[in-house]
PDB file of N, CA and C in Angstrom:
ATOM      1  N   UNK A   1      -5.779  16.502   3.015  1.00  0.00           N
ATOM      2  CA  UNK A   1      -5.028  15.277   3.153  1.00  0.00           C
ATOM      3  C   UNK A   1      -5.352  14.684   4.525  1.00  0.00           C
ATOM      4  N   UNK A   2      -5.393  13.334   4.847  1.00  0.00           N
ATOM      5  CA  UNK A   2      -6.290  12.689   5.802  1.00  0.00           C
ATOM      6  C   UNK A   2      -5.068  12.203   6.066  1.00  0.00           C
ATOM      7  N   UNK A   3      -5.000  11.842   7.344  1.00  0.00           N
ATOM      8  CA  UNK A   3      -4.235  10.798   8.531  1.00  0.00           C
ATOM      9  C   UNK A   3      -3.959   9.894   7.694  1.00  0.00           C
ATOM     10  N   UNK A   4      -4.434   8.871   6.955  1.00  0.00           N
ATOM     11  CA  UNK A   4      -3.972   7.560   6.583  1.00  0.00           C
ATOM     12  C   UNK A   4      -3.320   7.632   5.229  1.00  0.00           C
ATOM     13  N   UNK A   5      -3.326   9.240   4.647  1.00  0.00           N
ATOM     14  CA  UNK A   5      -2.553   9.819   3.661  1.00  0.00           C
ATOM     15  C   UNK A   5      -1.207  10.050   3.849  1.00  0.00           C
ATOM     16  N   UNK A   6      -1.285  10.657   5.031  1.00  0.00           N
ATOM     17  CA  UNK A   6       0.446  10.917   5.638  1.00  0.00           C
ATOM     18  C   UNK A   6       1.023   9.698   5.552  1.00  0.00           C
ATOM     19  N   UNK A   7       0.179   8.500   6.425  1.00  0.00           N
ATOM     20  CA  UNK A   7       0.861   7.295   6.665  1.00  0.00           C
ATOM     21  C   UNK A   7       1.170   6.582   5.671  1.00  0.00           C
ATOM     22  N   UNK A   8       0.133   6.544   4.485  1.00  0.00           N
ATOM     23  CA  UNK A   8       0.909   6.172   3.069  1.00  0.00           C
ATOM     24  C   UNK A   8       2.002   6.713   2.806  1.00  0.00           C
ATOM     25  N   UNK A   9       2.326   7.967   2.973  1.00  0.00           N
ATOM     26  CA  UNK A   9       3.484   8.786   1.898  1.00  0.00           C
ATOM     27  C   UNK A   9       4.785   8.506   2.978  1.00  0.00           C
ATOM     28  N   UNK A  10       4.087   8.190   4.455  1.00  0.00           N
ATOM     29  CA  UNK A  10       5.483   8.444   5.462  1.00  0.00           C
ATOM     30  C   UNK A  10       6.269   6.707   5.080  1.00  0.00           C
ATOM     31  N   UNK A  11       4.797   5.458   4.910  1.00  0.00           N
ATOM     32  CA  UNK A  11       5.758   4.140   4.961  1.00  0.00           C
ATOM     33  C   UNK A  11       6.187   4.384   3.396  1.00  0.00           C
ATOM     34  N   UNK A  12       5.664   5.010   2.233  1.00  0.00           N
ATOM     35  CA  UNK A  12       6.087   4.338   0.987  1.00  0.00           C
ATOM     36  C   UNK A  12       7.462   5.013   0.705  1.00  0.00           C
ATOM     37  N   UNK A  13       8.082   6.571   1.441  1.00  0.00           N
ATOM     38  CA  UNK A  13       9.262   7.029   1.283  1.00  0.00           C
ATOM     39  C   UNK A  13      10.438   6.487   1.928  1.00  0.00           C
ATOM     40  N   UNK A  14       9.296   5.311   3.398  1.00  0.00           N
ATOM     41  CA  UNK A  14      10.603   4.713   3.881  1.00  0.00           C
ATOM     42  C   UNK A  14      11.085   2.928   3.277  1.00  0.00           C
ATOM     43  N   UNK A  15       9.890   2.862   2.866  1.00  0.00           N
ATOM     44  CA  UNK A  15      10.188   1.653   1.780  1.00  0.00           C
ATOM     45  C   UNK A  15      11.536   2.017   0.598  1.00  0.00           C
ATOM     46  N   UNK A  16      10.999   3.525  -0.195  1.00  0.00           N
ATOM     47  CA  UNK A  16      11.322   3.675  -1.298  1.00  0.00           C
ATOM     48  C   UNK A  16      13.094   4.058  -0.683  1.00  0.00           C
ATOM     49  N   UNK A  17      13.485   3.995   0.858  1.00  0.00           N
ATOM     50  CA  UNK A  17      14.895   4.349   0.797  1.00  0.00           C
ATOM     51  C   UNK A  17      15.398   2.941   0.923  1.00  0.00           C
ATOM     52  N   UNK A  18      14.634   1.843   1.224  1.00  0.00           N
ATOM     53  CA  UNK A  18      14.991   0.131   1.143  1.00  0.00           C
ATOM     54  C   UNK A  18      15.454  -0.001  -0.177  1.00  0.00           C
ATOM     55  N   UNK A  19      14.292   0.151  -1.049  1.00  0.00           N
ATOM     56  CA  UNK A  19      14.675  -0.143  -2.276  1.00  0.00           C
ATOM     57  C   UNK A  19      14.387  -1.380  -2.802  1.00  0.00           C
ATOM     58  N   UNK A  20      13.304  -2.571  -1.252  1.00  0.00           N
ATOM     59  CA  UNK A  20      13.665  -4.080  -1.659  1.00  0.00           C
ATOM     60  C   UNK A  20      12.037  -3.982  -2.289  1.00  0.00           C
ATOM     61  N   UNK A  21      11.635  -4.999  -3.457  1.00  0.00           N
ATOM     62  CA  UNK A  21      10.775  -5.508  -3.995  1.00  0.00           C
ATOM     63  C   UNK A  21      10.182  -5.918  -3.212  1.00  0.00           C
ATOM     64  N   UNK A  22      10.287  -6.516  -2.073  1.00  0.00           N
ATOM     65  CA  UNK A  22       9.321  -7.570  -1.137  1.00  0.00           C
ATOM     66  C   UNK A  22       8.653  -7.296  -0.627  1.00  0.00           C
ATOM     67  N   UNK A  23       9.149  -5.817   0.308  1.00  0.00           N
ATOM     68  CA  UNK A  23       8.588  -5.105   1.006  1.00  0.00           C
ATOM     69  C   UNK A  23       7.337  -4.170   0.242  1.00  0.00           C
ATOM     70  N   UNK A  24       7.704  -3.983  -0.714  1.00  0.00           N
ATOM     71  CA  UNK A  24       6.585  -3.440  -1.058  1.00  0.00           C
ATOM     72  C   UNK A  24       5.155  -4.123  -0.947  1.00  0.00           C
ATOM     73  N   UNK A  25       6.009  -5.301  -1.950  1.00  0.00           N
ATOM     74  CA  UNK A  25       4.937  -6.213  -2.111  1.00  0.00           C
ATOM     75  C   UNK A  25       4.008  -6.634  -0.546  1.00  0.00           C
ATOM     76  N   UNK A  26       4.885  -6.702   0.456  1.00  0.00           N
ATOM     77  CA  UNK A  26       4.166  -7.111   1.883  1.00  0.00           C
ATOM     78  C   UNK A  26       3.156  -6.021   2.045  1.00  0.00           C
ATOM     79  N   UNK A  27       3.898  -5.156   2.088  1.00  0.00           N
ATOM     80  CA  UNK A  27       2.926  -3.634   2.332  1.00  0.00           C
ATOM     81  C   UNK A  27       1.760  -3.977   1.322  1.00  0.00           C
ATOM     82  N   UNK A  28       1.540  -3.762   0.218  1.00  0.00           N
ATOM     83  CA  UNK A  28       0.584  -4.008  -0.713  1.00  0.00           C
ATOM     84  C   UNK A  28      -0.416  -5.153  -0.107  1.00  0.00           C
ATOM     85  N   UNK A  29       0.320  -6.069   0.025  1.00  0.00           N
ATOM     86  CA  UNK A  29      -0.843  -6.951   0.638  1.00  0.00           C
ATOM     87  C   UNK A  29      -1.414  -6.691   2.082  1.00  0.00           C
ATOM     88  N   UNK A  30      -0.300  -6.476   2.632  1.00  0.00           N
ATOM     89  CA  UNK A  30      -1.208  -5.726   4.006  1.00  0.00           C
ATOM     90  C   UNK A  30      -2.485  -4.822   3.924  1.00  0.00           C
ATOM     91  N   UNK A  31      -2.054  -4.045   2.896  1.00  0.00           N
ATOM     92  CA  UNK A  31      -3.492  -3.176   2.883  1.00  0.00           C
ATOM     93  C   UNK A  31      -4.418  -3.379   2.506  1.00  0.00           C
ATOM     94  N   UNK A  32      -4.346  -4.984   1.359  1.00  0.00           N
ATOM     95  CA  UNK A  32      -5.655  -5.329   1.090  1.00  0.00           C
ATOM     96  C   UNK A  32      -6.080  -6.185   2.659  1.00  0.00           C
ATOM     97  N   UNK A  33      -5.476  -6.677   3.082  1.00  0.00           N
ATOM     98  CA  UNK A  33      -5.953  -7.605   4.189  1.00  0.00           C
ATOM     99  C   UNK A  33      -6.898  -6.825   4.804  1.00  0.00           C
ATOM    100  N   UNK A  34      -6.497  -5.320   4.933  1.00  0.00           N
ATOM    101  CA  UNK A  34      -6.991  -4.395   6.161  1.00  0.00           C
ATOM    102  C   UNK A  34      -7.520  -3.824   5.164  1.00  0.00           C
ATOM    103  N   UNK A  35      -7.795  -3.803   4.417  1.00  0.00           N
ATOM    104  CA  UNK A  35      -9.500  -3.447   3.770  1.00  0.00           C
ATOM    105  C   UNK A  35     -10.154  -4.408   3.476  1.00  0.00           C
ATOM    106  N   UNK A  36     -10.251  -5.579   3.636  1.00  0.00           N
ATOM    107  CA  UNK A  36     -11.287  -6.828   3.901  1.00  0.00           C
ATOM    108  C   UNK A  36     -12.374  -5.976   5.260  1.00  0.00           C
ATOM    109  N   UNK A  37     -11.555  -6.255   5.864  1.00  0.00           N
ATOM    110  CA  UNK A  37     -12.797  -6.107   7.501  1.00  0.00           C
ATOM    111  C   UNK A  37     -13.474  -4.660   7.414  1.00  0.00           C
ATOM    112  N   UNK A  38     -13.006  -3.518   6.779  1.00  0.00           N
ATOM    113  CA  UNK A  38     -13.003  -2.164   6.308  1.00  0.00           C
ATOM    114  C   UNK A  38     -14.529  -2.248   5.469  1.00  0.00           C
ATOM    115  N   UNK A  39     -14.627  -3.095   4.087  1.00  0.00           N
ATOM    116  CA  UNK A  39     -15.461  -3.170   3.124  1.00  0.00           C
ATOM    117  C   UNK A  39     -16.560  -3.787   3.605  1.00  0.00           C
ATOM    118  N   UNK A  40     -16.056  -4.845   5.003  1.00  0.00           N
ATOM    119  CA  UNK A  40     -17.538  -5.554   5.301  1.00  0.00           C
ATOM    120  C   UNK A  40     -18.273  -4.730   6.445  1.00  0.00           C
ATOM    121  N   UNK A  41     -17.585  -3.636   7.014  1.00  0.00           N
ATOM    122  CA  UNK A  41     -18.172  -2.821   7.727  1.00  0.00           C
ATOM    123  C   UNK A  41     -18.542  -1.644   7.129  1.00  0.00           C
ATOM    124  N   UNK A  42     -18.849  -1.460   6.225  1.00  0.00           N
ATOM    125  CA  UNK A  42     -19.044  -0.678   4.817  1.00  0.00           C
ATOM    126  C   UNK A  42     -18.688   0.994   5.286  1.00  0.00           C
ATOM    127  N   UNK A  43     -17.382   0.759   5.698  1.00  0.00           N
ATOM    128  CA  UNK A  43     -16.233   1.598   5.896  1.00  0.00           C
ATOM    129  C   UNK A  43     -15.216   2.000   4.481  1.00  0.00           C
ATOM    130  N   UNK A  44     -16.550   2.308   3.407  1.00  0.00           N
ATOM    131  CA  UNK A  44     -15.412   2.496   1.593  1.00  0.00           C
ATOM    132  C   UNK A  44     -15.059   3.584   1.907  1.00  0.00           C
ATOM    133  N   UNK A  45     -14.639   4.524   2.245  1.00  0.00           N
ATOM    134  CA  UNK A  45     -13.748   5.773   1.536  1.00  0.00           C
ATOM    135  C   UNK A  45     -12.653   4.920   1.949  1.00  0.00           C
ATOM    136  N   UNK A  46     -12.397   4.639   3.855  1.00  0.00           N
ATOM    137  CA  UNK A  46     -10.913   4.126   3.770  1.00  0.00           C
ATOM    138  C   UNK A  46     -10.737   2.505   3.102  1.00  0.00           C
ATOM    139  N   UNK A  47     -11.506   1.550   2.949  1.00  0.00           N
ATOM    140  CA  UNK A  47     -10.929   0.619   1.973  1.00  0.00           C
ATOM    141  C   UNK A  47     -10.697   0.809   0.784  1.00  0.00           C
ATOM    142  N   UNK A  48     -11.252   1.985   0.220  1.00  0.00           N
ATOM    143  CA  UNK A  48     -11.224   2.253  -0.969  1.00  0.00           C
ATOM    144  C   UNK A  48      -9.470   2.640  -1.156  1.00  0.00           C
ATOM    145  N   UNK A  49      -9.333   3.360  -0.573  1.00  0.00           N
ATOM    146  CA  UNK A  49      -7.811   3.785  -0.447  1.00  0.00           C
ATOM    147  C   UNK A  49      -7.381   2.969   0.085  1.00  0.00           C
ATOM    148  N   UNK A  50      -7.182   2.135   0.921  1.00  0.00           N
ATOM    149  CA  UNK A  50      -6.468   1.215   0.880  1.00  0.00           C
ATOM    150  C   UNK A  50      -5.981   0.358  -0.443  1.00  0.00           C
ATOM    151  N   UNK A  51      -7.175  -0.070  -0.889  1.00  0.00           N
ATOM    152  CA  UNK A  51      -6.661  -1.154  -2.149  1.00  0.00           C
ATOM    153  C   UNK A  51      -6.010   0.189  -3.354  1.00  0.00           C
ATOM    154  N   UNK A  52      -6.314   1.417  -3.068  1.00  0.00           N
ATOM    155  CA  UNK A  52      -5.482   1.958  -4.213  1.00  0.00           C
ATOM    156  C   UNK A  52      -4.218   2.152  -3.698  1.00  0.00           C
ATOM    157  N   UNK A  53      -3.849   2.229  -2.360  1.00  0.00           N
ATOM    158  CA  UNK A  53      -2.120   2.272  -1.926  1.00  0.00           C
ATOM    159  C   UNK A  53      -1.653   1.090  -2.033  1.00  0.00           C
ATOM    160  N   UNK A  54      -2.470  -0.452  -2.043  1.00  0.00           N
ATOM    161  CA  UNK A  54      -2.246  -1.694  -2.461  1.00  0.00           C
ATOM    162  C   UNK A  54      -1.605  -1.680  -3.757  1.00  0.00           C
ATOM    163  N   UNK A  55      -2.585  -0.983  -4.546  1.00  0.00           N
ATOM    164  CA  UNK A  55      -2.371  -0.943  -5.757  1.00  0.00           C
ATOM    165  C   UNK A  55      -0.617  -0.512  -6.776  1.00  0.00           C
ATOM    166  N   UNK A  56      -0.935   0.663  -5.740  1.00  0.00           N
ATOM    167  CA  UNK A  56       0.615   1.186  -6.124  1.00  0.00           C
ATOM    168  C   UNK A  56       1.794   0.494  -5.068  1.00  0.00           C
ATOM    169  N   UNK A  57       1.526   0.319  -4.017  1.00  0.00           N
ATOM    170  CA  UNK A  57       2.652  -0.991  -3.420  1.00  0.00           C
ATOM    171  C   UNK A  57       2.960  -1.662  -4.447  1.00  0.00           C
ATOM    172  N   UNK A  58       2.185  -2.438  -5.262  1.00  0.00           N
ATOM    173  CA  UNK A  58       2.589  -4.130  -5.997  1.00  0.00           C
ATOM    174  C   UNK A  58       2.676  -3.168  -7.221  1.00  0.00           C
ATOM    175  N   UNK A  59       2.733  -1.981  -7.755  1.00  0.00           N
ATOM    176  CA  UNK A  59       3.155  -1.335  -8.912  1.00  0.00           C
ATOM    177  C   UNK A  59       4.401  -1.434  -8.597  1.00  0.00           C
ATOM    178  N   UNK A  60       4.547  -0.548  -7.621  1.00  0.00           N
ATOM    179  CA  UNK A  60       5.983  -0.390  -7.279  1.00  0.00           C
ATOM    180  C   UNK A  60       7.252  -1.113  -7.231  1.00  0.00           C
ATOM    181  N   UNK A  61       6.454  -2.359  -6.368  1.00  0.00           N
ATOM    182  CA  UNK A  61       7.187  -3.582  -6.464  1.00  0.00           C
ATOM    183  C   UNK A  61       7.445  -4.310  -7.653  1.00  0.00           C
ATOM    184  N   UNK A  62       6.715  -3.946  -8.754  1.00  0.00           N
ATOM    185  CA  UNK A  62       7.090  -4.943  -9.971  1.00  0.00           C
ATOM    186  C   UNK A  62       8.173  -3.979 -11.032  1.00  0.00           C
ATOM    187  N   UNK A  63       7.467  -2.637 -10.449  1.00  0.00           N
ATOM    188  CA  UNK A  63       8.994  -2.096 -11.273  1.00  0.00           C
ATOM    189  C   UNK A  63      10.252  -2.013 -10.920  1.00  0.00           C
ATOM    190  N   UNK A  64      10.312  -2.221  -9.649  1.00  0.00           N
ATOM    191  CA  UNK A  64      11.742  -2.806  -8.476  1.00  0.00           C
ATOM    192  C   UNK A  64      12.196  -4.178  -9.430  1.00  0.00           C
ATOM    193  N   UNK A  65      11.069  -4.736  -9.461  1.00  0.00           N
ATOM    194  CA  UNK A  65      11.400  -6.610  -9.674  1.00  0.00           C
ATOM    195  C   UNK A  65      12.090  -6.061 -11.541  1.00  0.00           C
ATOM    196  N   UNK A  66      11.451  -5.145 -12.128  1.00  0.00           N
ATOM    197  CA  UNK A  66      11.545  -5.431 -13.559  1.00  0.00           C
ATOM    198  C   UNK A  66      13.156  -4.627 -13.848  1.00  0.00           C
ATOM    199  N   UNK A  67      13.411  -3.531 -13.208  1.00  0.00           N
ATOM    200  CA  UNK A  67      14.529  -2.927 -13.303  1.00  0.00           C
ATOM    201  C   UNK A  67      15.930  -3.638 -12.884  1.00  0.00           C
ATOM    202  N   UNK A  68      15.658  -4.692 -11.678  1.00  0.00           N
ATOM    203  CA  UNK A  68      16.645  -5.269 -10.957  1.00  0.00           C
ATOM    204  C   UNK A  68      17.081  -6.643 -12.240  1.00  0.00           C
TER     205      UNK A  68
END
């Protein structure tokens, strides 16, 4: 497990005690932002993971949005 693994699991448990849809969603997009400059420095393992913690951010967030 890599450094930017912890930091996924440390922001998404402190999101997941928010509970708000938005935030996720911000987070999600944050990480694609910061795998833009990542992909053009052909830095893929970590953009790669990025857009998959993106991925599950805006999962997350839509099952927040769909349950609420």
């Amino acid at each position: 497990m890599k450094l930017q693994d912890v930091g996924f699991l440390f922001v998404f448990v402190l999101l997941v005690f928010f509970k708000k849809p938005n935030y996720f969603l911000i987070a999600g997009l944050l990480c694609l932002i910061f795998a833009i400059p990542l992909f053009a420095t052909w830095t893929f393992y970590t953009a790669e993971r990025l857009t998959w913690y993106a991925a599950g951010f805006i999962f997350v967030s839509l099952l927040l949005q769909y349950i609420a």
